[in-house]
Every structure is written in structure tokens, then in C-alpha cells.
Protein backbone atom coordinates (compact mmCIF):
# COMPACT_ATOMS: atom_id res chain seq x y z
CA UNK A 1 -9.82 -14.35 16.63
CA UNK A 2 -11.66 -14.92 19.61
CA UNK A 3 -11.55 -12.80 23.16
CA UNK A 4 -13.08 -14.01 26.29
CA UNK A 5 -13.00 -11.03 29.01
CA UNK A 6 -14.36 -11.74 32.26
CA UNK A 7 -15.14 -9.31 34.52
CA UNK A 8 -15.23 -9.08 38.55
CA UNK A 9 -16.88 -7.03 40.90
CA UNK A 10 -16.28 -7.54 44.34
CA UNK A 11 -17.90 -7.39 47.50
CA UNK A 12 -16.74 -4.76 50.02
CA UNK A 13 -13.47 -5.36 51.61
CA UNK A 14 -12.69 -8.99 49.07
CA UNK A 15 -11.18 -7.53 46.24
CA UNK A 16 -7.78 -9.09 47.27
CA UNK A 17 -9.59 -12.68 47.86
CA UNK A 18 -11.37 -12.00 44.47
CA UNK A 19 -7.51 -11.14 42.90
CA UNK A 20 -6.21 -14.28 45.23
CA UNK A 21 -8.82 -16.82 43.30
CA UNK A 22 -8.52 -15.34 39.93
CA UNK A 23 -4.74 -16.61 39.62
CA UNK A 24 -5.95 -19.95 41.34
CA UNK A 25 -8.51 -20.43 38.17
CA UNK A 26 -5.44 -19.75 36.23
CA UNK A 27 -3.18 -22.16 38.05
CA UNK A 28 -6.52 -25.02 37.22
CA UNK A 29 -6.39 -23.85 33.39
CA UNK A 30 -2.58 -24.90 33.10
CA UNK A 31 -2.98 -27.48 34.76
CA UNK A 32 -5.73 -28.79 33.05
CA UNK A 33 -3.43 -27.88 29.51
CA UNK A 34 -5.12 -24.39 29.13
CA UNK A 35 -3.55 -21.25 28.64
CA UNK A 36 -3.86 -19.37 31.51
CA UNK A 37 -4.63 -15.82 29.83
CA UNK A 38 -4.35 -12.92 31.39
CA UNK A 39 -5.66 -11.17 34.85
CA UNK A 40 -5.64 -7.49 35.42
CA UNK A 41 -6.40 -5.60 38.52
CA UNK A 42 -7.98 -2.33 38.91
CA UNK A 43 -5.89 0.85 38.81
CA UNK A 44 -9.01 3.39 39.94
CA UNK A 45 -11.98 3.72 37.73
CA UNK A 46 -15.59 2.43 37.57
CA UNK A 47 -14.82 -0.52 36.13
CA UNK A 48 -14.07 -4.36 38.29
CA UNK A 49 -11.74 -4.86 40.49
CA UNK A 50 -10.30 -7.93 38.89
CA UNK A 51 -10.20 -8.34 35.03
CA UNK A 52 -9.19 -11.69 32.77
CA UNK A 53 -8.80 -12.26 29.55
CA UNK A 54 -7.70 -15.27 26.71
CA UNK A 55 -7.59 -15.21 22.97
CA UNK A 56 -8.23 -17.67 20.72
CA UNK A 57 -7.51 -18.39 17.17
CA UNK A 58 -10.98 -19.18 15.97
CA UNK A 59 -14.86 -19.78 17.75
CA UNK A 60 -13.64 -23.89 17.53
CA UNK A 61 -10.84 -23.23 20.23
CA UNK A 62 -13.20 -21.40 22.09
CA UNK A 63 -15.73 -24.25 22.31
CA UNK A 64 -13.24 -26.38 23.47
CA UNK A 65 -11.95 -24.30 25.90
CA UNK A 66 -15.07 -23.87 27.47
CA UNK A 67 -16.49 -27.48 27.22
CA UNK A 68 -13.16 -28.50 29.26
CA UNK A 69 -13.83 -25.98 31.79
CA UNK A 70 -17.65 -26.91 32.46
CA UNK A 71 -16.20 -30.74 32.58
CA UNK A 72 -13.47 -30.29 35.21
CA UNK A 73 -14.27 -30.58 38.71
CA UNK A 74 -11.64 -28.49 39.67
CA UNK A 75 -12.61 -25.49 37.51
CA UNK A 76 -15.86 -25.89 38.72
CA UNK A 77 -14.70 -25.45 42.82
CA UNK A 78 -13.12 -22.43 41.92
CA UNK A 79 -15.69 -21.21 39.91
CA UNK A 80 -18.29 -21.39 43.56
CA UNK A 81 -15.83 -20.14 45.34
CA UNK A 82 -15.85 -17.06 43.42
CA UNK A 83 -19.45 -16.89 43.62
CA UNK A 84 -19.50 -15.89 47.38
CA UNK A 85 -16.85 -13.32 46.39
CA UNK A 86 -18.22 -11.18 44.37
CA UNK A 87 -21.32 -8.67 43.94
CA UNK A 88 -20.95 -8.62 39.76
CA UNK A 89 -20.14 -10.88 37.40
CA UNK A 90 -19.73 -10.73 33.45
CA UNK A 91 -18.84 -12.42 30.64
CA UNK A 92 -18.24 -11.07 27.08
CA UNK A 93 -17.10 -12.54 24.25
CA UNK A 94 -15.70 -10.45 21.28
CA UNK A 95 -14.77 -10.85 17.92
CA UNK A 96 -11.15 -8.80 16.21
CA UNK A 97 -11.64 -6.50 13.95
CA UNK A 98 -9.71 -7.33 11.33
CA UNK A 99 -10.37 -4.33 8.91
CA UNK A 100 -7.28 -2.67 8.39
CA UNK A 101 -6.65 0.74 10.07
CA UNK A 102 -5.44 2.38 6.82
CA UNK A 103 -8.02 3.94 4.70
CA UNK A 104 -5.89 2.35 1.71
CA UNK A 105 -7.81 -1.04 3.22
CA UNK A 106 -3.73 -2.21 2.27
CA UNK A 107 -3.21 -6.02 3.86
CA UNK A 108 -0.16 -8.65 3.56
CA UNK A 109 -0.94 -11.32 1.60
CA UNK A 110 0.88 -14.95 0.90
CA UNK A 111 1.40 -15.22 -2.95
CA UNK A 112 2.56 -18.75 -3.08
CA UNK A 113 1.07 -20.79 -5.80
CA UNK A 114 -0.60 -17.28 -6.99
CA UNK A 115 0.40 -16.82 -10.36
CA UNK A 116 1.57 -13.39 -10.87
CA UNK A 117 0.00 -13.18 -14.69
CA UNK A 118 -1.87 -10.02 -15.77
CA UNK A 119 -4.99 -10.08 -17.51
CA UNK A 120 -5.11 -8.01 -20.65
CA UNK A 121 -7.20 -5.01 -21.03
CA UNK A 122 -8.42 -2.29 -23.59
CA UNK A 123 -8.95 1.28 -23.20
CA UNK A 124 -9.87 4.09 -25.70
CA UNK A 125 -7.60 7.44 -25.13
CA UNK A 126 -7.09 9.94 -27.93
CA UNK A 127 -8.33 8.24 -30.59
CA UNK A 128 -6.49 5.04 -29.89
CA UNK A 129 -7.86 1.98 -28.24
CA UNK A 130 -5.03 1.19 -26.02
CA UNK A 131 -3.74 -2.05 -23.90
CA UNK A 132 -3.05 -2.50 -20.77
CA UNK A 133 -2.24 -5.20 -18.02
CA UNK A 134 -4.29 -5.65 -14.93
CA UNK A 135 -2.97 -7.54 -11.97
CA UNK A 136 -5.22 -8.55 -8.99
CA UNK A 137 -4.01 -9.93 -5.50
CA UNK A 138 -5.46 -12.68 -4.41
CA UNK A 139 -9.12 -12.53 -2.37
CA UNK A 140 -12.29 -11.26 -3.85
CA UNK A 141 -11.40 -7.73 -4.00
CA UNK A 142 -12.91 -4.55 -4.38
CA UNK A 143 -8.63 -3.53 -3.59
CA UNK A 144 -7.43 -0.18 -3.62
CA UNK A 145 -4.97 0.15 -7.14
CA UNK A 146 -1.43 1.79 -8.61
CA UNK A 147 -1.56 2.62 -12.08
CA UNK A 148 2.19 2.10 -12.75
CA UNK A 149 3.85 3.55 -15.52
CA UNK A 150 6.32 2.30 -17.89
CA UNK A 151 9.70 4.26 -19.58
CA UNK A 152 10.71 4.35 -22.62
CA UNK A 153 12.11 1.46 -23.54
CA UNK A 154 8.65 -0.90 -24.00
CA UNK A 155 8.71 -0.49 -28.22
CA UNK A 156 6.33 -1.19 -29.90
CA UNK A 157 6.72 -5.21 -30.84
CA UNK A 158 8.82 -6.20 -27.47
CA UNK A 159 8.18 -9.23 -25.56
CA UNK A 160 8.94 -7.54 -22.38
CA UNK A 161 5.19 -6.52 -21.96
CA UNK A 162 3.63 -6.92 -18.45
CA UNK A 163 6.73 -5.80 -16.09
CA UNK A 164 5.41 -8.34 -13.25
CA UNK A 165 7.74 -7.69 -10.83
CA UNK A 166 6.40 -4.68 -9.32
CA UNK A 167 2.98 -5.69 -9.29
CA UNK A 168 4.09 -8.56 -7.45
CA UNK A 169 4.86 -6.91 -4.94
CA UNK A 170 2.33 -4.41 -4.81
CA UNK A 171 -0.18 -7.92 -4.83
CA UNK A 172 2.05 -8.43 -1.54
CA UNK A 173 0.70 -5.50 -0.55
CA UNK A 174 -3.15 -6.46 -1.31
CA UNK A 175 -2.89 -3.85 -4.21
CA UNK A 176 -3.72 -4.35 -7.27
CA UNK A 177 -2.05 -2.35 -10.55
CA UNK A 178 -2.51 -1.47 -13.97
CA UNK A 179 0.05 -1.20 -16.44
CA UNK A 180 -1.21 1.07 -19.38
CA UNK A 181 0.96 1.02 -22.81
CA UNK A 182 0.77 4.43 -23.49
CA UNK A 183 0.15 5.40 -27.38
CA UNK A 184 2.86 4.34 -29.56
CA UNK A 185 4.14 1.75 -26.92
CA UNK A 186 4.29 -2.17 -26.59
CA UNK A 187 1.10 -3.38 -27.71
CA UNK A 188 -0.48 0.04 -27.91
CA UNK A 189 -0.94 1.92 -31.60
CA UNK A 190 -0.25 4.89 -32.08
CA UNK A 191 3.33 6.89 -33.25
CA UNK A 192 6.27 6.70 -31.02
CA UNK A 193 8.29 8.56 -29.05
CA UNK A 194 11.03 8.89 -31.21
CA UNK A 195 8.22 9.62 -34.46
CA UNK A 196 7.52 13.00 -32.96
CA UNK A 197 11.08 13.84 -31.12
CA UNK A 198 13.01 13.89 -34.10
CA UNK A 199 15.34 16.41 -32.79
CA UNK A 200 19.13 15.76 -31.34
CA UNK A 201 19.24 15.00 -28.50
CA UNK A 202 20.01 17.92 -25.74
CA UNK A 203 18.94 20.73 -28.54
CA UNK A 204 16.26 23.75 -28.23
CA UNK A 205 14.37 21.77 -30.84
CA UNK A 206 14.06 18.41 -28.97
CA UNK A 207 13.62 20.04 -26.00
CA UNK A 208 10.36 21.62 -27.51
CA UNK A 209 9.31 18.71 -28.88
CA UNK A 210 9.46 16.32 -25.99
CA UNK A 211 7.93 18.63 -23.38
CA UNK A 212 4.07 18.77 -25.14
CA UNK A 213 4.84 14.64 -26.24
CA UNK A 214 4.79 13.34 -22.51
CA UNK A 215 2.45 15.57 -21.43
CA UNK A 216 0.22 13.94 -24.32
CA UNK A 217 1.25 11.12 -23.31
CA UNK A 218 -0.26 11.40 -19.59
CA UNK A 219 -3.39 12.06 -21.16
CA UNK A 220 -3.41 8.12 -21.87
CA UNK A 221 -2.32 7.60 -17.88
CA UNK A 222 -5.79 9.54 -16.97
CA UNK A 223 -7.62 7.22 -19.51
CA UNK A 224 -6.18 4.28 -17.27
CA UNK A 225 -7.69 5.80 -14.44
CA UNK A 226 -11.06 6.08 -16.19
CA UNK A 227 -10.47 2.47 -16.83
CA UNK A 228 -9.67 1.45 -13.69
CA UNK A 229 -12.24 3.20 -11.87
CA UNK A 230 -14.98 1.24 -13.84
CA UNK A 231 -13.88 -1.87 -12.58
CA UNK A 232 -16.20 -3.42 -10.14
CA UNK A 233 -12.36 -4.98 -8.30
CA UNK A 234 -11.30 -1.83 -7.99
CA UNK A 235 -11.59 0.86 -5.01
CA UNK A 236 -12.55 3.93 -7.36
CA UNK A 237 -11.58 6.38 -3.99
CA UNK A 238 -8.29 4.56 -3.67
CA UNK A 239 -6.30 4.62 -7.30
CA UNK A 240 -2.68 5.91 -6.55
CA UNK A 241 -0.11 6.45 -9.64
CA UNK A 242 3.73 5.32 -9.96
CA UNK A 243 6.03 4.95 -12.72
CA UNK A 244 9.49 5.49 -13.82
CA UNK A 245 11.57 7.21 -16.13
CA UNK A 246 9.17 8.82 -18.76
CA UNK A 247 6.56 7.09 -16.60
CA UNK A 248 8.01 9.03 -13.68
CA UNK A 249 7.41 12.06 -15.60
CA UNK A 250 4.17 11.43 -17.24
CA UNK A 251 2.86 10.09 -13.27
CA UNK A 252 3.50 13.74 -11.84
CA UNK A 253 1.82 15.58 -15.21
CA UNK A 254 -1.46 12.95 -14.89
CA UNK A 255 -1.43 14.18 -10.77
CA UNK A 256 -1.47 17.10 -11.78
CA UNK A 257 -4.52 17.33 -13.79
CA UNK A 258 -6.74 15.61 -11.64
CA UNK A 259 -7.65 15.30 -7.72
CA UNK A 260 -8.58 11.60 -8.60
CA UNK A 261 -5.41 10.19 -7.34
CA UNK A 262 -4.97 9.75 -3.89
CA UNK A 263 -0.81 9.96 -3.94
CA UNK A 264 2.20 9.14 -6.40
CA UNK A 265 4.67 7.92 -6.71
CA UNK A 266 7.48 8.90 -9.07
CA UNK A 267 10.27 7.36 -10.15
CA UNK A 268 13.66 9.10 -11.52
CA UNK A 269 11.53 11.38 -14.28
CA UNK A 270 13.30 13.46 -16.54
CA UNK A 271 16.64 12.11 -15.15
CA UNK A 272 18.07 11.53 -18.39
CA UNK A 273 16.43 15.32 -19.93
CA UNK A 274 16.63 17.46 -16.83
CA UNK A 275 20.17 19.14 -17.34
CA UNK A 276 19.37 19.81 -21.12
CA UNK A 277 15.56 19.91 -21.39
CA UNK A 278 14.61 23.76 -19.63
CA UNK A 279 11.06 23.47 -21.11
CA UNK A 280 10.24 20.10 -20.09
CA UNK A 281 12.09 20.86 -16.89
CA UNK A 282 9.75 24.06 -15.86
CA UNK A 283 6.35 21.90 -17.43
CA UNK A 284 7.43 19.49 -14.33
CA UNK A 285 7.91 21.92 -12.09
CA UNK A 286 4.99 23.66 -13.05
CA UNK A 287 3.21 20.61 -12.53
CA UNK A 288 3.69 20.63 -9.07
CA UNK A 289 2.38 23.72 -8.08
CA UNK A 290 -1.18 21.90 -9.22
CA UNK A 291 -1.21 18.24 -7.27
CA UNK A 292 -3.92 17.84 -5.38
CA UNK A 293 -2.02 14.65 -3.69
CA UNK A 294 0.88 13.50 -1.52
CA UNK A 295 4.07 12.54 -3.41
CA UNK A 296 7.11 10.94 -3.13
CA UNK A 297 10.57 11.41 -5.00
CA UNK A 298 12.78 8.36 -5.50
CA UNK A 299 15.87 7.98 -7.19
CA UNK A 300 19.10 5.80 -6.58
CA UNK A 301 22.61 8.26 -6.29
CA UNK A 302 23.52 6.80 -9.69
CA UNK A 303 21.16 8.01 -11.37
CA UNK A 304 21.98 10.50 -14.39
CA UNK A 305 21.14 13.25 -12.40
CA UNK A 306 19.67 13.42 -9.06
CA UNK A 307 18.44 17.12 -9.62
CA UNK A 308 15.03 16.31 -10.43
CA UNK A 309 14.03 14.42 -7.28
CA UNK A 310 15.93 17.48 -5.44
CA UNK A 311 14.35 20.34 -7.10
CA UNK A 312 10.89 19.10 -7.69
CA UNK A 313 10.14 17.96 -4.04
CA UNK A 314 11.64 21.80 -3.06
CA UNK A 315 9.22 23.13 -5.19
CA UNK A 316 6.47 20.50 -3.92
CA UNK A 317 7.17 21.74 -0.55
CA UNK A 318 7.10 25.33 -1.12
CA UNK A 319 3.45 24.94 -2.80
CA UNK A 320 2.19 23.43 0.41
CA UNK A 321 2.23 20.02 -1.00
CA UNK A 322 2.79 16.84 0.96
CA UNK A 323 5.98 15.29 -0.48
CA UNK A 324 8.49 13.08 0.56
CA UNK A 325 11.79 12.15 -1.23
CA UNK A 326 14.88 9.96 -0.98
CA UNK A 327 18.05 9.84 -2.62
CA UNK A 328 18.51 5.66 -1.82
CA UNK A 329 22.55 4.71 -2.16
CA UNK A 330 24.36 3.64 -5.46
CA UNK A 331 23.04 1.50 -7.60
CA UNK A 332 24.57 -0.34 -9.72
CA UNK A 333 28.09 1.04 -11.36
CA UNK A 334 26.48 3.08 -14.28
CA UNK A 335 23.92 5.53 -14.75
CA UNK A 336 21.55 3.50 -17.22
CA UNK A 337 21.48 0.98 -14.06
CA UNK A 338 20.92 3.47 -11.34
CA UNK A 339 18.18 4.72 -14.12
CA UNK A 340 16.51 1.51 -13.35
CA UNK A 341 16.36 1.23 -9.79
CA UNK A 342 12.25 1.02 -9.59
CA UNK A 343 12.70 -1.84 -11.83
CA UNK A 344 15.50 -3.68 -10.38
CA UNK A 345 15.54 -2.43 -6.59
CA UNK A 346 11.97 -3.44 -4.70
CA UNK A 347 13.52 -4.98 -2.65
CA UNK A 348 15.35 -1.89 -1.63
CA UNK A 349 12.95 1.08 -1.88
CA UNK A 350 9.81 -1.14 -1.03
CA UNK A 351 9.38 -1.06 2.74
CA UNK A 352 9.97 3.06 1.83
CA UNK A 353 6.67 2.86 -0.66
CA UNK A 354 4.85 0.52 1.35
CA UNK A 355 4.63 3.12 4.77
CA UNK A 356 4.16 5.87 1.86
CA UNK A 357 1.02 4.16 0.48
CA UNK A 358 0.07 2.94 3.94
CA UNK A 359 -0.46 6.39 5.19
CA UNK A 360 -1.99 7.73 1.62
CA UNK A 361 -3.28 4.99 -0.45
């Protein structure tokens, strides 16, 4: 976008006939088909008396205008008339910035006839050489980037591989994501979850077995990061982290063993463990006494249990960390579908995430 500013200074005593032919070079524009723009008059100050200004979609409108003006008779009158007026004249002609304000360089952009398909990359973490899904939003990049972390239901052989619709609308957001598949997941190799929790469910014994898994486990989510700080799309100083579920839990224990992130994001973890897990429970909570970044709580109210988004953003805030949290409304009529809000609901908790990663991305 285009702004011309025009500036006058005038002679003692004129400054109301300087105002006075101001608006009559306006009345000429519109009636020569021009916008008129818009005049401002001094309040105090060093600056002139009488002010205008127009914007103009791009330098081609701005040519025109100004051919049309030099070509009218009318414009040109005014134009001597306003000579005899004043002491100073000026004329600038400025450019938007259009960088954004956020230091997450975050933008809107259109998606139509963008297809939302991830390109497939490999990673090496613990011995494994793990896949993942990169999505990029349209534009030449470098963009800032959400690693974004699946639960526990991707097995190993599933279809359902790339999860594109949040990273859809984090591509709204002029964000790109990767989806790791940590070990023993998807398309990942490696043994899985339920190969090393062998335990029943809700006992001592699964309970200690689960705890040191997903923190394992988040070892692979700080591999992603190494991963997606090498890429040349990427904004290395602008990598955020999100998931849900186990990837809600394994997103806070990767925060918290790095400062590399700059906020996260986390989802409903340890909603289905937290009343029967104590150990994995206090790892968590642990966990937050060490981020090093802003982070927001989400769940929906039908969650299994809301306790974890409760508790750990208390304990966030009484370790001077910057957290934010929401309980959002019912979702759903059962817990396994108020377990999947992140999944199901962007439409719900996105405007929420989007001001989040504005401010911290």
C-alpha cells in the first residue's frame, strides 16, 4: 500500500484560508472520481498547520491518481492558489510496512487450492530413524513452526498417519508443523507403548512403568526439534510445541528439558492416568517447575478428568511460569470424545491458541 501525505505550512495569519482550500482540492478530487482522502488540522506542535493524506492499494493507483491530477485544470487552479498561501510545502510518499508486529512473524493466509499434504521426513532419535510429517503454508518461508504431538492411538500400521487438520489450520496461521511418530508409533520402529506397559491398568506397577516410557518418549519430540531447526523453511528461534493426550504429556516433559521452545501448548495430558498414575502425575508436575517457556492448559469439561489442566497450571503459576489455561464447555457426550477435543474442536479452541501463539510464538 501506498500513502501520499502532504504537508502545509502557512503564512502568518492564513492558516484558515490554507484549511479553507485544502477541502476545496478535496471537493475537485471527487469530483473528478478521486477519493478525497483525508485533511487534518493542527492541534499545537511544530508540525503544519494543515495535513492530507490518501492511500492506495498499490504504486499503479498512485500513478494514476497523480497523472489525473497534473491533467485537470481544475486541480491545477487550486493547486496556485495554494501557492500564495503558504510558506512550506511537502510531499512524501510512503510505503506500509507489512512485517507483522509479532515476533512469531505469524500472518493469515488463503489456503484455497493449497493442498494440505505433508511431506515425509526422517529423523534419527535413540537409535531409531524415525518419520515424521512436515507441513508448510504457502509463500517461500523461512515460517516460525509447532511440533505437534500425537496420542496414543497412531499404531504402528494405521492409515490415519498425517492428522492434517490441525496443521491446516496452523498453515492458516502462516505456521508451519511437524508431526513426529514417536518410537514404536505409525510409521516409526521401535516397541510400543503397550510392549513396555504391560501392567493393569490403574496399578503401582503400570504406574511405574508408564511414567519413565513417555518421558522416553519426549526424547524423540526434542529429536523433532533438532530436525526442524535444520531446515532452511524453518525459523530455528521460533519452534513452539503442542500435542494431545500422551502428546500433551510428552509436549510439557520435551519443554521442560530445553529453553529451545518458545511456548506450548498442551493438550488434555495424562487425563486418562492422572487419578491413578501418582508417579507419572508428580514427573508432570515436576516438569513444570523446569519450563523455560509460556504455556497453556486446554481441555474440554468432558474430559476424563479435568485435574490435570487445574493442578499443573497452579503449579506453573506458583514457579513463576507464564501459563494460561481453559476449561472450554462440554464436548461431546462421553469422555473418550471430550478426550479428543484438540482433534475434533479447532474450530472451538483456535482463536484461544492463535492470540496464545501470537503473543509467544
Amino acid at each position: 500500500m501506498i500513502v501520499e501525505r502532504t504537508h502545509y505550512y502557512a503564512k502568518s495569519g492564513l492558516a484558515g484560508a490554507v484549511l479553507a482550500t485544502r477541502r476545496e482540492a478535496s471537493r475537485v478530487r471527487v469530483a473528478m472520481g478521486l477519493a478525497p482522502g483525508v485533511i487534518h488540522v493542527s492541534a499545537g506542535g511544530d508540525g503544519p498547520d494543515v495535513a492530507w493524506q490518501c492511500a492506495f492499494p498499490d504504486e499503479a493507483a498512485h500513478q494514476d491518481d497523480l497523472d489525473r491530477r497534473d491533467a485537470s485544470p481544475e486541480f491545477a487552479a487550486v493547486r496556485q492558489r495554494m501557492a500564495g498561501l503558504v510558506d512550506r510545502f511537502e510531499r512524501l510518499f510512503e510505503r506500509h510496512d507489512n512485517e507483522p508486529v509479532t515476533a512469531s512473524a505469524m500472518h493469515a493466509t488463503a489456503l484455497a487450492d493449497w493442498p494440505i499434504v505433508p511431506e515425509e521426513h526422517s529423523f534419527p532419535s535413540r537409535g531409531h530413524l524415525l518419520n515424521g510429517y512436515f507441513y508448510r503454508p504457502p509463500g517461500p518461508g523461512p515460517f516460525p513452526c509447532m511440533i505437534t504431538n500425537h496420542g496414543s492411538q497412531i499404531h504402528q500400521g494405521t492409515d490415519d498417519v498425517c492428522r492434517p487438520g490441525t496443521a491446516a489450520l496452523l498453515m492458516q496461521w502462516g505456521v508451519a508443523s511437524f508431526l513426529p511418530h514417536r518410537a514404536g508409533y505409525g510409521n516409526s520402529p521401535g516397541p510400543g507403548w503397550l510392549d513396555e506397559v504391560t501392567a493393569e491398568f490403574g496399578t503401582p506397577d503400570y504406574d511405574a512403568q508408564l511414567a519413565p516410557r513417555l518421558d522416553r518418549e519426549s526424547d524423540d519430540v526434542l529429536a523433532a526439534l533438532d530436525h526442524v531447526c535444520s531446515l532452511d523453511i524453518t525459523r530455528s528461534d521460533h519452534i513452539g510445541v503442542m500435542g494431545s493426550s500422551f502428546g500433551g504429556t510428552t509436549t510439557l516433559l520435551a519443554a521442560a528439558k530445553t529453553n529451545r521452545f518458545r511456548c506450548a501448548v498442551e493438550f488434555a495430558g495424562a487425563a486418562i492416568n492422572w487419578e491413578h498414575t501418582p508417579g507419572l502425575r508428580q514427573t508432570m508436575l515436576r516438569a513444570v517447575e523446569k519450563l523455560a517457556c509460556p504455556i497453556f492448559f486446554i481441555q474440554a469439561a468432558t474430559d476424563y478428568s479435568t485435574r490435570p489442566t487445574v493442578e499443573l497450571a497452579a503449579a506453573a503459576r506458583a514457579a513463576g511460569i507464564t501459563t494460561e489455561e481453559k476449561v472450554f464447555p462440554a464436548w461431546g457426550l462421553t469422555e473418550d470424545e471430550g478426550h479428543v477435543f484438540e482433534r475434533n474442536g479447532p474450530h472451538v479452541w483456535g482463536p484461544d491458541v492463535r492470540r496464545f501463539l501470537e503473543r509467544w510464538l
